[in-house]
Protein backbone atom coordinates (compact mmCIF):
# COMPACT_ATOMS: atom_id res chain seq x y z
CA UNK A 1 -17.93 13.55 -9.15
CA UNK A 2 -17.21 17.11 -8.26
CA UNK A 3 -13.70 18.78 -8.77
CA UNK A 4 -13.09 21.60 -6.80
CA UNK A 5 -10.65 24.85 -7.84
CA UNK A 6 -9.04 26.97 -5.36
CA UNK A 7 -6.76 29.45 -6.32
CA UNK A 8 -5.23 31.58 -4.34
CA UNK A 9 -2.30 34.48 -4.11
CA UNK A 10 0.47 34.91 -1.74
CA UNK A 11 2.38 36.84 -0.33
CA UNK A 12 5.67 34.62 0.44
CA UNK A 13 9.60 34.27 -0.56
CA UNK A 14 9.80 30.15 -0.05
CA UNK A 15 12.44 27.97 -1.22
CA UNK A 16 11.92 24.55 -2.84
CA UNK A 17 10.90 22.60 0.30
CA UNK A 18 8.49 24.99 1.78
CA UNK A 19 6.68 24.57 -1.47
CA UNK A 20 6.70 21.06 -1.23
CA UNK A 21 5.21 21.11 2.42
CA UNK A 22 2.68 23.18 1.14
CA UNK A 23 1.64 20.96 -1.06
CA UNK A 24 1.45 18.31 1.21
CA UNK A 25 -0.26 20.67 3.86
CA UNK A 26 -2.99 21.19 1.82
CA UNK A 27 -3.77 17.25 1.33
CA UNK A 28 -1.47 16.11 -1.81
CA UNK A 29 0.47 13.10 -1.22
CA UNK A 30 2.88 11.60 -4.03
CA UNK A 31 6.43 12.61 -5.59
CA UNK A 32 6.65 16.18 -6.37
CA UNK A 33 7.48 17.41 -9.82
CA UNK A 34 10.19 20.54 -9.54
CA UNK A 35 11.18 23.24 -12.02
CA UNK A 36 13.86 25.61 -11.32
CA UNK A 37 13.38 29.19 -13.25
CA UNK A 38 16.89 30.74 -13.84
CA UNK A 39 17.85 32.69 -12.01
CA UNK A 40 15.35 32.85 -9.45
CA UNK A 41 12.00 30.80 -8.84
CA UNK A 42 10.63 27.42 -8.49
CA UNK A 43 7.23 25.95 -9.94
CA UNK A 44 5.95 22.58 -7.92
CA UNK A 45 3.84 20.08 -8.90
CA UNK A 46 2.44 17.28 -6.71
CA UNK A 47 -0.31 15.25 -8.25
CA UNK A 48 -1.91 12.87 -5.97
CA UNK A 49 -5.02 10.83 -6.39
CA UNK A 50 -7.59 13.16 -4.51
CA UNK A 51 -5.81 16.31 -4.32
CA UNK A 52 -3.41 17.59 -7.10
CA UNK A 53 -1.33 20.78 -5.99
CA UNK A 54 0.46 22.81 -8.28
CA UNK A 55 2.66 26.08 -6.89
CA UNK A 56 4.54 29.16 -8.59
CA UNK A 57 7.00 31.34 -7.19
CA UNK A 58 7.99 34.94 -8.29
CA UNK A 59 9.75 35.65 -5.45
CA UNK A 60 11.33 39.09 -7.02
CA UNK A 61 7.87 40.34 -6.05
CA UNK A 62 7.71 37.54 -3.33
CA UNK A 63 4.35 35.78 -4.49
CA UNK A 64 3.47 32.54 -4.57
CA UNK A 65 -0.12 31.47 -6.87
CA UNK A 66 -1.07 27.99 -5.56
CA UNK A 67 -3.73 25.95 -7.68
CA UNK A 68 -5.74 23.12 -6.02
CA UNK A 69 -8.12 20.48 -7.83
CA UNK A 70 -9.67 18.38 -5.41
CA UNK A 71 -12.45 16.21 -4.98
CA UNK A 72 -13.31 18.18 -1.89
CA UNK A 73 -13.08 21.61 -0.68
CA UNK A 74 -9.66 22.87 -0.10
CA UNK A 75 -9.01 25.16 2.87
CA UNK A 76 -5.58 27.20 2.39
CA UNK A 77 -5.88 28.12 6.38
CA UNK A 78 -2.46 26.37 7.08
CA UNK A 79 -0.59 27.55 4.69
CA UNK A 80 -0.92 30.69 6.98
CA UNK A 81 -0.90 28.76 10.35
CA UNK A 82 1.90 26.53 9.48
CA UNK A 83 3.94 28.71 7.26
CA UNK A 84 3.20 32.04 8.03
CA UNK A 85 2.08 32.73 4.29
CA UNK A 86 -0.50 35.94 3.54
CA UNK A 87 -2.91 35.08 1.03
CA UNK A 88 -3.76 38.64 -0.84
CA UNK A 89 -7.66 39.77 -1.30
CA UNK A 90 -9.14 40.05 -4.68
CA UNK A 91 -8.25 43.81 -4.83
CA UNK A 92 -4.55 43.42 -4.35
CA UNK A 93 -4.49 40.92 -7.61
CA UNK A 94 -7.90 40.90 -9.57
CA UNK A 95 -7.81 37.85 -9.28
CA UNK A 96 -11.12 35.44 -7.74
CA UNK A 97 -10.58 32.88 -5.51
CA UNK A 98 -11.94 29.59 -4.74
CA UNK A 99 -13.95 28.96 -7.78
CA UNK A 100 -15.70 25.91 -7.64
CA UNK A 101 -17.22 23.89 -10.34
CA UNK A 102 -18.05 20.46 -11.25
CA UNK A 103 -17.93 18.36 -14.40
CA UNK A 104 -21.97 18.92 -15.03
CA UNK A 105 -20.74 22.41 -15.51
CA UNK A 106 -18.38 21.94 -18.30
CA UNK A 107 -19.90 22.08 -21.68
């Protein structure tokens, strides 16, 4: 079985349910785990069979880092169609995106 990583970076101020549409916007279906950060900031965790979705909020520099383990490729396209969220490039975050791997890979 292959387990796909995206990762991405984002350029958003949303509030608890926005996160949790997210999550289910990028293919994660079950009862989402919540965190409230005093005194501002949410982390989200959905954890489905197929698709497990975890988000993080800083929203004093209004980011958002979404993590996505799948057993298929993820495609964070309506996050930005749906809710308007800007994913940043590498060079805004040093960050890489999308790394893929599989569970040959892991030693």
């Amino acid at each position: 079985m292959n387990i796909h990583h995206a990762a991405g970076l984002f350029h958003a101020r949303p509030d608890q349910p926005e996160l949790e549409r997210a999550a289910r916007l990028l293919g994660a279906v079950g009862p989402a785990l919540v965190h409230a950060f005093e005194p501002h900031g949410h982390s989200v965790a959905v954890l489905g069979h197929e698709v497990r979705v975890m988000l993080h909020t800083w929203p004093e520099h209004a980011l958002v880092t979404v993590d996505v383990y799948a057993d298929r490729v993820v495609d964070f396209e309506p996050l930005r169609r749906e809710l308007g969220w800007r994913i940043l490039d590498e060079g805004d975050h040093g960050m890489q995106l999308g790394s893929d791997f599989s569970e040959e890979s892991i030693p």
